[in-house]
PDB file of N, CA and C in Angstrom:
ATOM      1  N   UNK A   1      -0.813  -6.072  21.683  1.00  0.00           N
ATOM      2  CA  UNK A   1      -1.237  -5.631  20.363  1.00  0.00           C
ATOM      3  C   UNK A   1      -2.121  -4.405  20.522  1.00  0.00           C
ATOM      4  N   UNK A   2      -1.613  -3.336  19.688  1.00  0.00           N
ATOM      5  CA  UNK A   2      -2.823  -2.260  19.839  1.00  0.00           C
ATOM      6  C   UNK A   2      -3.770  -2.420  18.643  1.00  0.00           C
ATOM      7  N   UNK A   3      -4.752  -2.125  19.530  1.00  0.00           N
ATOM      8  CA  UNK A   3      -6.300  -2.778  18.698  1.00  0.00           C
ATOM      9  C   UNK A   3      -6.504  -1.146  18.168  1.00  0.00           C
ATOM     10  N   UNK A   4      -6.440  -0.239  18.614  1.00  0.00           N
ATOM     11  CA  UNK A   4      -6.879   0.786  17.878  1.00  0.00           C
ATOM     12  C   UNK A   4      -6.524   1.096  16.653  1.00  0.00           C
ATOM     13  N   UNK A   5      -5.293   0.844  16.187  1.00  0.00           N
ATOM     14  CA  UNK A   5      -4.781   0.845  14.738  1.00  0.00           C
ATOM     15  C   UNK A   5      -5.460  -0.042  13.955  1.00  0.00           C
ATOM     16  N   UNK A   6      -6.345  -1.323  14.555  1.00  0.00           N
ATOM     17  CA  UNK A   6      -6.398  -2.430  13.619  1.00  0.00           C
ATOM     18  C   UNK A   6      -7.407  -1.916  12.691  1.00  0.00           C
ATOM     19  N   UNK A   7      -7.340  -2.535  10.764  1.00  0.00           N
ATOM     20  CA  UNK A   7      -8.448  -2.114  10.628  1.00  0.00           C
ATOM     21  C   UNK A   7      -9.676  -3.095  10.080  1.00  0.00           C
ATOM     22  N   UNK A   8     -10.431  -2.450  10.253  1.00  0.00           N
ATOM     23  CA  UNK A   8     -11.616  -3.725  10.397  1.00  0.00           C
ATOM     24  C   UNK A   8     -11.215  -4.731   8.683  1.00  0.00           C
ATOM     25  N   UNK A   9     -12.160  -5.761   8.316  1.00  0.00           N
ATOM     26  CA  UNK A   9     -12.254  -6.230   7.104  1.00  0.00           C
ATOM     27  C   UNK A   9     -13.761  -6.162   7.171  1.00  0.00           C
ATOM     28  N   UNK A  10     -14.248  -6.377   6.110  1.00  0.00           N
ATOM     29  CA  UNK A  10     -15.657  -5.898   5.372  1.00  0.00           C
ATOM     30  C   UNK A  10     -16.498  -7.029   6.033  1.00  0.00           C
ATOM     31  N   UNK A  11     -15.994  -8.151   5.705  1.00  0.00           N
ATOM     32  CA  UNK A  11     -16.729  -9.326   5.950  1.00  0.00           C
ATOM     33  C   UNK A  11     -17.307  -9.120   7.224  1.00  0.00           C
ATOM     34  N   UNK A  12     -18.176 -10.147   7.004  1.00  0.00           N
ATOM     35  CA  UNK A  12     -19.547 -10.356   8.234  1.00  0.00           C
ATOM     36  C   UNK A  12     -19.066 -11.248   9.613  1.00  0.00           C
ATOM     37  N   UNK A  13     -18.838 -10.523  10.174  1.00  0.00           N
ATOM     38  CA  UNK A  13     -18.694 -11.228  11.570  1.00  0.00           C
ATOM     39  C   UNK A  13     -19.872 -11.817  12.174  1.00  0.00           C
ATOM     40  N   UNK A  14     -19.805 -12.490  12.947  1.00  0.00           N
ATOM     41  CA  UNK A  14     -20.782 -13.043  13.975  1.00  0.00           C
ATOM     42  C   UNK A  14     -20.285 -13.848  15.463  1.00  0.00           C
ATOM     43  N   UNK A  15     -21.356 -13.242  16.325  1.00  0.00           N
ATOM     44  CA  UNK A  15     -21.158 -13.989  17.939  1.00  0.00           C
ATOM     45  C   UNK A  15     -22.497 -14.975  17.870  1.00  0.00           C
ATOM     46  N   UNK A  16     -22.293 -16.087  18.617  1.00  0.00           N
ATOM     47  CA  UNK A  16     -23.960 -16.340  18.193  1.00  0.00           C
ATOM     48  C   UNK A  16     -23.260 -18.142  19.200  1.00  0.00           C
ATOM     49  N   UNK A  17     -24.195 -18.057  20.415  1.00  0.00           N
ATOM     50  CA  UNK A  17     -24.273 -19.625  20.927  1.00  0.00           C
ATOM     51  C   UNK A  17     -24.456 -20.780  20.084  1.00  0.00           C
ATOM     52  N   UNK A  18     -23.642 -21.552  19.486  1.00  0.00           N
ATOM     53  CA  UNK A  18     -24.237 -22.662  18.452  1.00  0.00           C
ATOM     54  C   UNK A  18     -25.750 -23.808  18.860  1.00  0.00           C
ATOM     55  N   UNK A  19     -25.548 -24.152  20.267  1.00  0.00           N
ATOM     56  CA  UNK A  19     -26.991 -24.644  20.507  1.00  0.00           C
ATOM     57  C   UNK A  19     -28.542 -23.908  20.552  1.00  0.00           C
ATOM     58  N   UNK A  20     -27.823 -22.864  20.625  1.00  0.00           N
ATOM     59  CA  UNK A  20     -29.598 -22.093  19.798  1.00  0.00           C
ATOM     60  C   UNK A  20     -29.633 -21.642  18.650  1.00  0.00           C
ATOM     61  N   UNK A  21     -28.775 -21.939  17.713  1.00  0.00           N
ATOM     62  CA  UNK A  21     -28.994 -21.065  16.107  1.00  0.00           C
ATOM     63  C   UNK A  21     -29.887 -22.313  15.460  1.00  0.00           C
ATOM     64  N   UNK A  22     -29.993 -23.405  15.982  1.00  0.00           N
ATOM     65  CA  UNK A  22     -30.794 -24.538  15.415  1.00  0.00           C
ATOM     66  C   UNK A  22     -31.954 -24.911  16.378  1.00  0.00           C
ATOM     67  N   UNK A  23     -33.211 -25.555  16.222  1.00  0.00           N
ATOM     68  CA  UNK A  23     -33.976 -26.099  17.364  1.00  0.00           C
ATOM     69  C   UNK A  23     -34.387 -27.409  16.654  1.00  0.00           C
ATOM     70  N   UNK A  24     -34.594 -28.316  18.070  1.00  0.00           N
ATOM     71  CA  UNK A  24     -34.947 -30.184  17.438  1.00  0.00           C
ATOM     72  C   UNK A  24     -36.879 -29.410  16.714  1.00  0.00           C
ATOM     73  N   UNK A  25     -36.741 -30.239  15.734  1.00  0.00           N
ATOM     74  CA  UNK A  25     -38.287 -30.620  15.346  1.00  0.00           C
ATOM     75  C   UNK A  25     -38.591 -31.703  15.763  1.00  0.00           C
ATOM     76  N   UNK A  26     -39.989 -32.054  16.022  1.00  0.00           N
ATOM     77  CA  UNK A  26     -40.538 -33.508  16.052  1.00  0.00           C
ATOM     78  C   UNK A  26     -40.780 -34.436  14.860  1.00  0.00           C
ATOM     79  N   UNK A  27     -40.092 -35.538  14.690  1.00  0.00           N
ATOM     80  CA  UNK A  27     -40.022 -36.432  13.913  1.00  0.00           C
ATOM     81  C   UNK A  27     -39.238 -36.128  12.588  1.00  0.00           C
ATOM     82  N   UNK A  28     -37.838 -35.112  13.011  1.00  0.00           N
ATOM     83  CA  UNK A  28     -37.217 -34.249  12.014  1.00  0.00           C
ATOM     84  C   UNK A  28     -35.928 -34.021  12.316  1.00  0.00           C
ATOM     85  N   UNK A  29     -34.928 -33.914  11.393  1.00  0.00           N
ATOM     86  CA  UNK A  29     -33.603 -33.174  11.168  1.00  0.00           C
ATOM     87  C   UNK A  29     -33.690 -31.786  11.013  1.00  0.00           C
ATOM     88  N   UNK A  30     -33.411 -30.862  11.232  1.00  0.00           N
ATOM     89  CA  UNK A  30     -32.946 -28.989  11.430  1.00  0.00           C
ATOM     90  C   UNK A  30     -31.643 -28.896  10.704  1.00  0.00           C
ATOM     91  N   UNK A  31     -31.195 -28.549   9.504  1.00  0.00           N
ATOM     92  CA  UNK A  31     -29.841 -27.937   9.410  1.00  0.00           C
ATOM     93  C   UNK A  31     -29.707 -26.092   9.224  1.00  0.00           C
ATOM     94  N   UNK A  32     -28.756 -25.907   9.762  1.00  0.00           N
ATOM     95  CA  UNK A  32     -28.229 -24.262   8.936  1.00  0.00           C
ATOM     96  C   UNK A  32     -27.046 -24.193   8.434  1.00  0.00           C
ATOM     97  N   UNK A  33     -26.581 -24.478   7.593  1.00  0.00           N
ATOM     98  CA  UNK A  33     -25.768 -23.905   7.132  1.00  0.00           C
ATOM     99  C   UNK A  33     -24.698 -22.390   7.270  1.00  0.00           C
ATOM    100  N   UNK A  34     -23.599 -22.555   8.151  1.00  0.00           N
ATOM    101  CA  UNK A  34     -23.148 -21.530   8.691  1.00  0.00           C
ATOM    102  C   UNK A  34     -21.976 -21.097   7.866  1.00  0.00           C
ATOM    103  N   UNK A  35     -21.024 -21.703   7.670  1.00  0.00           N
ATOM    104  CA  UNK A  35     -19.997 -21.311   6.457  1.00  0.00           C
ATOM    105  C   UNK A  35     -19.996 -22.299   4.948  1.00  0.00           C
ATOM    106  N   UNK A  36     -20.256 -21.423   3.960  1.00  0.00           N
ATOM    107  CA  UNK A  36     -19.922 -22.421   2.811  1.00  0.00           C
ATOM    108  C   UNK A  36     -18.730 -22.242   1.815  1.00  0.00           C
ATOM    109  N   UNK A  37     -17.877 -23.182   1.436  1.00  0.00           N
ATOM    110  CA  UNK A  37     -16.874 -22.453   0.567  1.00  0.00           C
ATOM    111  C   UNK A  37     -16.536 -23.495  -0.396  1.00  0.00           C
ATOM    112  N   UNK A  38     -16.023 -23.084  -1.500  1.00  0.00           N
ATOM    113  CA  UNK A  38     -15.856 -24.711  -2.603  1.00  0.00           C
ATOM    114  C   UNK A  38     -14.982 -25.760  -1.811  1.00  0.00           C
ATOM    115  N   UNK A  39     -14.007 -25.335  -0.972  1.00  0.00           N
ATOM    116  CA  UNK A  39     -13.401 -26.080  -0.599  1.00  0.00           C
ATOM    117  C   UNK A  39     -13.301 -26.992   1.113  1.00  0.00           C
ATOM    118  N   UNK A  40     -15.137 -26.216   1.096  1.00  0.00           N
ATOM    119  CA  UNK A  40     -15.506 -27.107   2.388  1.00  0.00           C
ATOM    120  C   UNK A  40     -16.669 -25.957   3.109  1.00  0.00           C
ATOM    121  N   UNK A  41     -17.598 -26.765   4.164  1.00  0.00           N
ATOM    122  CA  UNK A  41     -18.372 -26.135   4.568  1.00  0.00           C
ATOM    123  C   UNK A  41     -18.626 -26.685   6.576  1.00  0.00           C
ATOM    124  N   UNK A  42     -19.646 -25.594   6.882  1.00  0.00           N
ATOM    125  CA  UNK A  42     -19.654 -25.979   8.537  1.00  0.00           C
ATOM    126  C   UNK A  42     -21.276 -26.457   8.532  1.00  0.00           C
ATOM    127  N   UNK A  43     -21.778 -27.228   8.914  1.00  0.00           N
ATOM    128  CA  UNK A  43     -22.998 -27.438   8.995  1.00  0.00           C
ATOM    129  C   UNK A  43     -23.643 -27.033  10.482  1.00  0.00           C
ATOM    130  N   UNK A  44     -24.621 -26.779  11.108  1.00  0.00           N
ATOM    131  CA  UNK A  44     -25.311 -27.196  12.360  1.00  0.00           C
ATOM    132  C   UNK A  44     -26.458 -27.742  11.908  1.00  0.00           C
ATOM    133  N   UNK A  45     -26.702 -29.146  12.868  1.00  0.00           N
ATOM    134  CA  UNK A  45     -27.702 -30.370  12.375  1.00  0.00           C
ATOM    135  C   UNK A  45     -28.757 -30.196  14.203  1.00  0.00           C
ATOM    136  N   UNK A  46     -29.404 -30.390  14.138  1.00  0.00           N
ATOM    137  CA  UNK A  46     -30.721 -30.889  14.960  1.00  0.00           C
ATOM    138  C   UNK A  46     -31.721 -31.414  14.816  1.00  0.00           C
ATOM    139  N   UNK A  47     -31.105 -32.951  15.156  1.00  0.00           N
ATOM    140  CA  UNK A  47     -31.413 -34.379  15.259  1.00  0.00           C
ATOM    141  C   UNK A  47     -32.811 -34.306  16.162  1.00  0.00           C
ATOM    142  N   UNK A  48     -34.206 -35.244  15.807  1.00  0.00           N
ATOM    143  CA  UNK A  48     -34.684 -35.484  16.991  1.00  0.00           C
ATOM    144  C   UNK A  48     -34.424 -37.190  17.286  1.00  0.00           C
ATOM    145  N   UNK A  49     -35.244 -37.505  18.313  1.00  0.00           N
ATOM    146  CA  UNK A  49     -34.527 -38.892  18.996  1.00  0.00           C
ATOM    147  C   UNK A  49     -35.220 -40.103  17.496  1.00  0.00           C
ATOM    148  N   UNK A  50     -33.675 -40.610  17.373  1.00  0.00           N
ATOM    149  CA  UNK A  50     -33.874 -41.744  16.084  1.00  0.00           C
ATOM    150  C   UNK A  50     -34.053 -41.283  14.910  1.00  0.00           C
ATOM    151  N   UNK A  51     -33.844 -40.005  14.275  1.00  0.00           N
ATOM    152  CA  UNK A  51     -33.846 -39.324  12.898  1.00  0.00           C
ATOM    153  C   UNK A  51     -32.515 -39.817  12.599  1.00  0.00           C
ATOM    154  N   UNK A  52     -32.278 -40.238  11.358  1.00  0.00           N
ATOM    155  CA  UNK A  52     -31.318 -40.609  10.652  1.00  0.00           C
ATOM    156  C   UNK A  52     -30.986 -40.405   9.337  1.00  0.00           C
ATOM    157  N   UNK A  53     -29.287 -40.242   9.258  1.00  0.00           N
ATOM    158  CA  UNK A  53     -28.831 -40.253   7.755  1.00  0.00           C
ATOM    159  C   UNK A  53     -28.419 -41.446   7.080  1.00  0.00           C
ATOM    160  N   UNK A  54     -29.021 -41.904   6.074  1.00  0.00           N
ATOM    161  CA  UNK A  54     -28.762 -43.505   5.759  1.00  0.00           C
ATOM    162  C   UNK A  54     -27.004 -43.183   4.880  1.00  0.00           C
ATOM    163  N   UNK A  55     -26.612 -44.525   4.757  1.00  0.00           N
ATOM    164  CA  UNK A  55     -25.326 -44.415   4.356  1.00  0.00           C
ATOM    165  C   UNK A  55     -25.046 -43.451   3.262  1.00  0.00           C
ATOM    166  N   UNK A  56     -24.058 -43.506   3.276  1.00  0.00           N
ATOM    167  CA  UNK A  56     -23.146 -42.379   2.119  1.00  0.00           C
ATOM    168  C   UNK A  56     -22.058 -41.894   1.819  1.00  0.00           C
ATOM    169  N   UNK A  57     -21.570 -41.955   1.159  1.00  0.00           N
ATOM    170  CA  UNK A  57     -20.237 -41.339   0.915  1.00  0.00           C
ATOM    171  C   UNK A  57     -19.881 -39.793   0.542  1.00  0.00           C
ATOM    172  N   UNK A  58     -19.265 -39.575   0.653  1.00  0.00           N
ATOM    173  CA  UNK A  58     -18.449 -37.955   0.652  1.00  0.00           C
ATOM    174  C   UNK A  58     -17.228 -37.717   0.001  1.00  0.00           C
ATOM    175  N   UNK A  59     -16.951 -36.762  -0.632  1.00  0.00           N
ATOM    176  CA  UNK A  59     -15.445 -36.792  -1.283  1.00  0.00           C
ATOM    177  C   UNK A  59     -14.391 -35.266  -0.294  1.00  0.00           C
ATOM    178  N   UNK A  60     -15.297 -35.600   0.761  1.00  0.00           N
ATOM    179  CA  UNK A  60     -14.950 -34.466   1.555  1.00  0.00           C
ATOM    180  C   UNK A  60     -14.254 -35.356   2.881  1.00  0.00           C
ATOM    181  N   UNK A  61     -13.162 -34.600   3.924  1.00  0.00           N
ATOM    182  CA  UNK A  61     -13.262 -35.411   5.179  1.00  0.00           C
ATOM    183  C   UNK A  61     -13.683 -34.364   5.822  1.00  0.00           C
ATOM    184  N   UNK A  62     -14.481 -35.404   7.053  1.00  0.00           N
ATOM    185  CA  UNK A  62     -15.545 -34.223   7.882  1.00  0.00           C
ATOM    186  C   UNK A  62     -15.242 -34.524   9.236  1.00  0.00           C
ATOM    187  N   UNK A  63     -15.507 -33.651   9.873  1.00  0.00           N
ATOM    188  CA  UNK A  63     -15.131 -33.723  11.814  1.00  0.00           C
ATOM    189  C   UNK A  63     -16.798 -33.539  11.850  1.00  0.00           C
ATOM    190  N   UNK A  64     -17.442 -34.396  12.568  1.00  0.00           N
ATOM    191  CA  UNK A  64     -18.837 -34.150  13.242  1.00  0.00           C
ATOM    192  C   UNK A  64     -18.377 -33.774  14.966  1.00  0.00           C
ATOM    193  N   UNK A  65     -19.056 -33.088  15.608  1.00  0.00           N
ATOM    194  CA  UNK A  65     -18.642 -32.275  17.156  1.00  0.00           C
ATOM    195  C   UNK A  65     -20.124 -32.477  17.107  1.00  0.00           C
ATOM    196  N   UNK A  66     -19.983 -33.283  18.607  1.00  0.00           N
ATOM    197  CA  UNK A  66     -21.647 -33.503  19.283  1.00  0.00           C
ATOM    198  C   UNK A  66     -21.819 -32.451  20.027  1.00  0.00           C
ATOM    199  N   UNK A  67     -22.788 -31.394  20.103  1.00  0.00           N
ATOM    200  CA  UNK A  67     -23.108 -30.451  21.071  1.00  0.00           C
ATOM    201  C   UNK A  67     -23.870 -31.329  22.320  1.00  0.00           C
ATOM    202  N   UNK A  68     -24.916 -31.893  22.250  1.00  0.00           N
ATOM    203  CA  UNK A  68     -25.335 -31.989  22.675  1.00  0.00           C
ATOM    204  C   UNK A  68     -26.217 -33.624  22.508  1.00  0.00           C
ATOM    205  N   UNK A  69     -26.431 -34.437  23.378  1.00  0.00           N
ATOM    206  CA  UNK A  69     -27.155 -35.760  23.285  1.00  0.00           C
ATOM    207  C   UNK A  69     -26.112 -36.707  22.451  1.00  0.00           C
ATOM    208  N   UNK A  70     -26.487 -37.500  21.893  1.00  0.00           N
ATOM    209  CA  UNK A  70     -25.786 -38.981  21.929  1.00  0.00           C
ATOM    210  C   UNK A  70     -25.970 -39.275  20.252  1.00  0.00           C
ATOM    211  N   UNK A  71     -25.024 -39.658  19.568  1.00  0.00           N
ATOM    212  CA  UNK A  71     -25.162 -40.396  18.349  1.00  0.00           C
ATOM    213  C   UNK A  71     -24.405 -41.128  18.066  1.00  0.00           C
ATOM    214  N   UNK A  72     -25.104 -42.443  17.145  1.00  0.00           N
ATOM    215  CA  UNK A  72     -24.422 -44.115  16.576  1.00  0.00           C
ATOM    216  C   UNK A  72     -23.441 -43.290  15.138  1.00  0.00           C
ATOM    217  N   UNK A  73     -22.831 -43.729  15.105  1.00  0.00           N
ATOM    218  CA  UNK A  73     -22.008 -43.481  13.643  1.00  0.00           C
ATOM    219  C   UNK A  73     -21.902 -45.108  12.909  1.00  0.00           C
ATOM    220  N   UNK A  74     -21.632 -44.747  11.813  1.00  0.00           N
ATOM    221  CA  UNK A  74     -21.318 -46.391  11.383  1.00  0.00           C
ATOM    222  C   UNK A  74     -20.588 -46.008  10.012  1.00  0.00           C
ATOM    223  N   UNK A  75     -19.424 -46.198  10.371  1.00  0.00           N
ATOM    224  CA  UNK A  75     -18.239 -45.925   9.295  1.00  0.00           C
ATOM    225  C   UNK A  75     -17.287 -47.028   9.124  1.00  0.00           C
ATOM    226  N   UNK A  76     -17.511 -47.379   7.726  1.00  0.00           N
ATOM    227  CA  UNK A  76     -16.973 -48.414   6.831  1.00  0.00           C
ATOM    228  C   UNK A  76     -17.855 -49.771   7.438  1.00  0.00           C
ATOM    229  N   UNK A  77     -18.985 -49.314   7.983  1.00  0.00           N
ATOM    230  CA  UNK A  77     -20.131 -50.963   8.370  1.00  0.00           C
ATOM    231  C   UNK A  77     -19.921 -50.596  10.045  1.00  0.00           C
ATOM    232  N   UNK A  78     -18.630 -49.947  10.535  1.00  0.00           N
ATOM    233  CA  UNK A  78     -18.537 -50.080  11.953  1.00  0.00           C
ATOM    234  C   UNK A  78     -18.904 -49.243  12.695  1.00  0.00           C
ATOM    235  N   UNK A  79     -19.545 -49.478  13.747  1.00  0.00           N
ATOM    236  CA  UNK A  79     -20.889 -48.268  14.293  1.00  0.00           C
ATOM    237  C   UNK A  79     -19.655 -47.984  15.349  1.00  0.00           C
ATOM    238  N   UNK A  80     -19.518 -46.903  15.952  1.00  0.00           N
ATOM    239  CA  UNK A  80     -19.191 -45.634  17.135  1.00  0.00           C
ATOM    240  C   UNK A  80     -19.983 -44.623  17.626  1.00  0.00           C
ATOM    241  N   UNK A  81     -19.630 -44.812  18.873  1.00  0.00           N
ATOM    242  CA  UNK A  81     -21.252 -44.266  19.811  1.00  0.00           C
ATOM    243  C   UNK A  81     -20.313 -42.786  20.183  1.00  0.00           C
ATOM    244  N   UNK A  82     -21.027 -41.527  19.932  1.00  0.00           N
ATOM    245  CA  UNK A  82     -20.470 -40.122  20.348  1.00  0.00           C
ATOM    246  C   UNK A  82     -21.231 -39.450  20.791  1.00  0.00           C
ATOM    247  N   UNK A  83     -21.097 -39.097  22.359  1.00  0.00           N
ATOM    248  CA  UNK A  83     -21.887 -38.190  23.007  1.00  0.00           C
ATOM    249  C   UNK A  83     -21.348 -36.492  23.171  1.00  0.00           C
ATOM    250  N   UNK A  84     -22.521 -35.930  23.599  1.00  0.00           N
ATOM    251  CA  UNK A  84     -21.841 -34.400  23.915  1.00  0.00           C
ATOM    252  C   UNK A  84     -20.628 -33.907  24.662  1.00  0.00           C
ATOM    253  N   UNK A  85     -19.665 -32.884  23.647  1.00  0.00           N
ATOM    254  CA  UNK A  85     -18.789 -32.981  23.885  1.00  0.00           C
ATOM    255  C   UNK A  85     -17.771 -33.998  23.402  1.00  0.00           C
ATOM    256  N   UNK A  86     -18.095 -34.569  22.393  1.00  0.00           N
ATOM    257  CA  UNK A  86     -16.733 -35.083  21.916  1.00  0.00           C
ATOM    258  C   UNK A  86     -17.320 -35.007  20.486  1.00  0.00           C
ATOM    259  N   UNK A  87     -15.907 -35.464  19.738  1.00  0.00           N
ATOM    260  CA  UNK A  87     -16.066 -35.568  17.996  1.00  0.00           C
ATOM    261  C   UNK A  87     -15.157 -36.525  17.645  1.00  0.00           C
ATOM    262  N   UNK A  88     -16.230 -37.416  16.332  1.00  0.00           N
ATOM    263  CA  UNK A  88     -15.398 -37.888  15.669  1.00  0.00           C
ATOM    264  C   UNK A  88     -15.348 -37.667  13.673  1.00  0.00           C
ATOM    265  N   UNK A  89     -14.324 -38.532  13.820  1.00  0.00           N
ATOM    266  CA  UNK A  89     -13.856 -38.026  12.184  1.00  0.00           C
ATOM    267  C   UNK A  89     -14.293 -38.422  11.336  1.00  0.00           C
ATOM    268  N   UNK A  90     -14.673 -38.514   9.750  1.00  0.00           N
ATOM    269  CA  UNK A  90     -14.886 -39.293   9.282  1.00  0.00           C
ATOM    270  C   UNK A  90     -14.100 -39.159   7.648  1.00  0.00           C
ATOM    271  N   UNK A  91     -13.585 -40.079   7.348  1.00  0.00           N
ATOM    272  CA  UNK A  91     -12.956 -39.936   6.405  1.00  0.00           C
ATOM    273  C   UNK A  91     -13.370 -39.723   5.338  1.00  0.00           C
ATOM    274  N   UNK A  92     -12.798 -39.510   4.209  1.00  0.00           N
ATOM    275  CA  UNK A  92     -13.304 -38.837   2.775  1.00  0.00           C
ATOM    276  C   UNK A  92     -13.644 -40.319   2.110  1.00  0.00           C
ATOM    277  N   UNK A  93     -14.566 -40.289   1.311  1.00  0.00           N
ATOM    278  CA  UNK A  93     -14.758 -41.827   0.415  1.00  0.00           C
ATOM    279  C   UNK A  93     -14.628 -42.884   1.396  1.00  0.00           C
ATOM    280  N   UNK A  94     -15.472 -43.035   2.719  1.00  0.00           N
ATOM    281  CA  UNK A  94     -15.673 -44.111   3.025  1.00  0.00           C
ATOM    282  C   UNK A  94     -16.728 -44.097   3.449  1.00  0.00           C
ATOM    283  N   UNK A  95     -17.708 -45.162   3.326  1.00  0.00           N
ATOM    284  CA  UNK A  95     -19.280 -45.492   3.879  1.00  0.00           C
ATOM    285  C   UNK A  95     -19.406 -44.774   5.195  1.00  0.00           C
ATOM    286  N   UNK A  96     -20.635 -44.237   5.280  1.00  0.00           N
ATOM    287  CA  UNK A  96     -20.825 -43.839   6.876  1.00  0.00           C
ATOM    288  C   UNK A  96     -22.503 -43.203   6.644  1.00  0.00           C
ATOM    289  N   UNK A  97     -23.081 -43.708   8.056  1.00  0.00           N
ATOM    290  CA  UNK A  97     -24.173 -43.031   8.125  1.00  0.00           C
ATOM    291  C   UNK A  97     -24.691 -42.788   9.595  1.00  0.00           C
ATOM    292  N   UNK A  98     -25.926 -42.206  10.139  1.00  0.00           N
ATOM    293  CA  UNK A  98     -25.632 -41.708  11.474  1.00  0.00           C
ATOM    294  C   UNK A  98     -27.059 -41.753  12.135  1.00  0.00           C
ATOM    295  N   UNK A  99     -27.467 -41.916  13.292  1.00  0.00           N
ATOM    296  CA  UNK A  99     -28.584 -42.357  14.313  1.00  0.00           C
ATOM    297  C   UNK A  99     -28.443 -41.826  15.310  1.00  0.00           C
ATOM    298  N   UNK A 100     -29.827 -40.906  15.748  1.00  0.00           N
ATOM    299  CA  UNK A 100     -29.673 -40.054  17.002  1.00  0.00           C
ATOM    300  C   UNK A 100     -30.413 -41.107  17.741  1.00  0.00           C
ATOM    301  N   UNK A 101     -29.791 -41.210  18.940  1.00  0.00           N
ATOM    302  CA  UNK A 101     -29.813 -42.120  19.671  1.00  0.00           C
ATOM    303  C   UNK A 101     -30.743 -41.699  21.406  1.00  0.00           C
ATOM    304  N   UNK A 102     -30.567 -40.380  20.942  1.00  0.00           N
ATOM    305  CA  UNK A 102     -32.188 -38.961  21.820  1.00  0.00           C
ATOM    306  C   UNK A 102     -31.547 -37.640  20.776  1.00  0.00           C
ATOM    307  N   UNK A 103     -32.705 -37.109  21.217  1.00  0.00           N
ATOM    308  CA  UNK A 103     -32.470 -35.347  20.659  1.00  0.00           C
ATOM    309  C   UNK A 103     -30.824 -34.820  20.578  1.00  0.00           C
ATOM    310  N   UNK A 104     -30.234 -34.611  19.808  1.00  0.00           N
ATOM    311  CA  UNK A 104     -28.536 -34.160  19.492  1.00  0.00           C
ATOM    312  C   UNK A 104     -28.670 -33.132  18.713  1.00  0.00           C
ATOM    313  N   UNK A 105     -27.480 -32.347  18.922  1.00  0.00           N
ATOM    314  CA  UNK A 105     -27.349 -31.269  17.946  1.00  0.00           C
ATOM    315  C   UNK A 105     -25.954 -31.643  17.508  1.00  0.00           C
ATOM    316  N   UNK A 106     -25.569 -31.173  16.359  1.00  0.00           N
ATOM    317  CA  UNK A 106     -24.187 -31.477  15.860  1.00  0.00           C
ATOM    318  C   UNK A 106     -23.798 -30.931  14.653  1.00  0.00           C
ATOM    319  N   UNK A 107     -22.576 -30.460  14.816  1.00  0.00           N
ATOM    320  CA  UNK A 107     -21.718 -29.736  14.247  1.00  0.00           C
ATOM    321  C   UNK A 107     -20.743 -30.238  13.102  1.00  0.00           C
ATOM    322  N   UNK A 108     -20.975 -30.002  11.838  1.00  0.00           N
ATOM    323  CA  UNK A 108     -20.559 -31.276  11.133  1.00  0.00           C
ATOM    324  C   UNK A 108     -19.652 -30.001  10.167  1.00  0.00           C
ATOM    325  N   UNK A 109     -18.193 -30.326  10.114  1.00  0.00           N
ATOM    326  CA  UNK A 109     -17.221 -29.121   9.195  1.00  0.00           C
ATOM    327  C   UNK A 109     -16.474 -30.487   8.365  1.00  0.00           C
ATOM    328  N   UNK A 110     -16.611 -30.130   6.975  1.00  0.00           N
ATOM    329  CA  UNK A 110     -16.317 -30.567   5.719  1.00  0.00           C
ATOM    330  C   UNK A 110     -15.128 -29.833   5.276  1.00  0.00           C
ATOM    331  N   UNK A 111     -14.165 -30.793   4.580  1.00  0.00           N
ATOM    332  CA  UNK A 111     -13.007 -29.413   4.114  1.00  0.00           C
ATOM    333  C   UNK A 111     -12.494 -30.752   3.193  1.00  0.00           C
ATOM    334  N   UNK A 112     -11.968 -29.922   2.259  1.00  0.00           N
ATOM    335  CA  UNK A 112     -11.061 -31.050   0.991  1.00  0.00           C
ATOM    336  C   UNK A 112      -9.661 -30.893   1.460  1.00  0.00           C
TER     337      UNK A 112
END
């Protein structure tokens, strides 16, 4: 492909390591908000050890991606343990809530 012909688009690019655009607080959750759109968004979360989201539902389905450290999930009552480097899913309209289990960062993308 020749890149010299290409031509740019307006929009805002970005390079940026995802484990440093967030830092853990003490006795606290960190989010940024990295893409938002009506029809879904990307979160970055930084968990400290045992900060939690109590249950809830969503009309969204979401992929959470652990960067880093360890978290309980508990979807539809049933807890799943996800460490760094892996992801799991969570479906649209079903119970779920989440427990850092030490310091985690995590990557949570929403889409309808």
């Amino acid at each position: 492909m020749n890149t010299e012909n290409t031509q740019q688009n307006s929009a805002e690019v970005n390079i940026a390591k995802l484990s440093e655009e967030v830092q853990f607080q003490d006795s606290g959750i960190v989010s940024k908000q990295l893409i938002k759109k009506s029809n879904g968004n990307i979160t970055l979360f930084a968990f400290d050890k045992d900060e939690s989201l109590t249950e809830h539902t969503s009309s969204f389905d979401a992929l959470a991606y652990i960067l880093e450290g360890e978290m309980e999930f508990k979807i539809g009552g049933k807890p799943y343990v996800v460490k760094g480097g892996e992801y799991i899913n969570l479906p649209a309209n079903i119970s779920h809530g989440l427990s850092a289990k030490e310091k985690t960062k995590m990557l949570l993308m929403m889409i309808k």
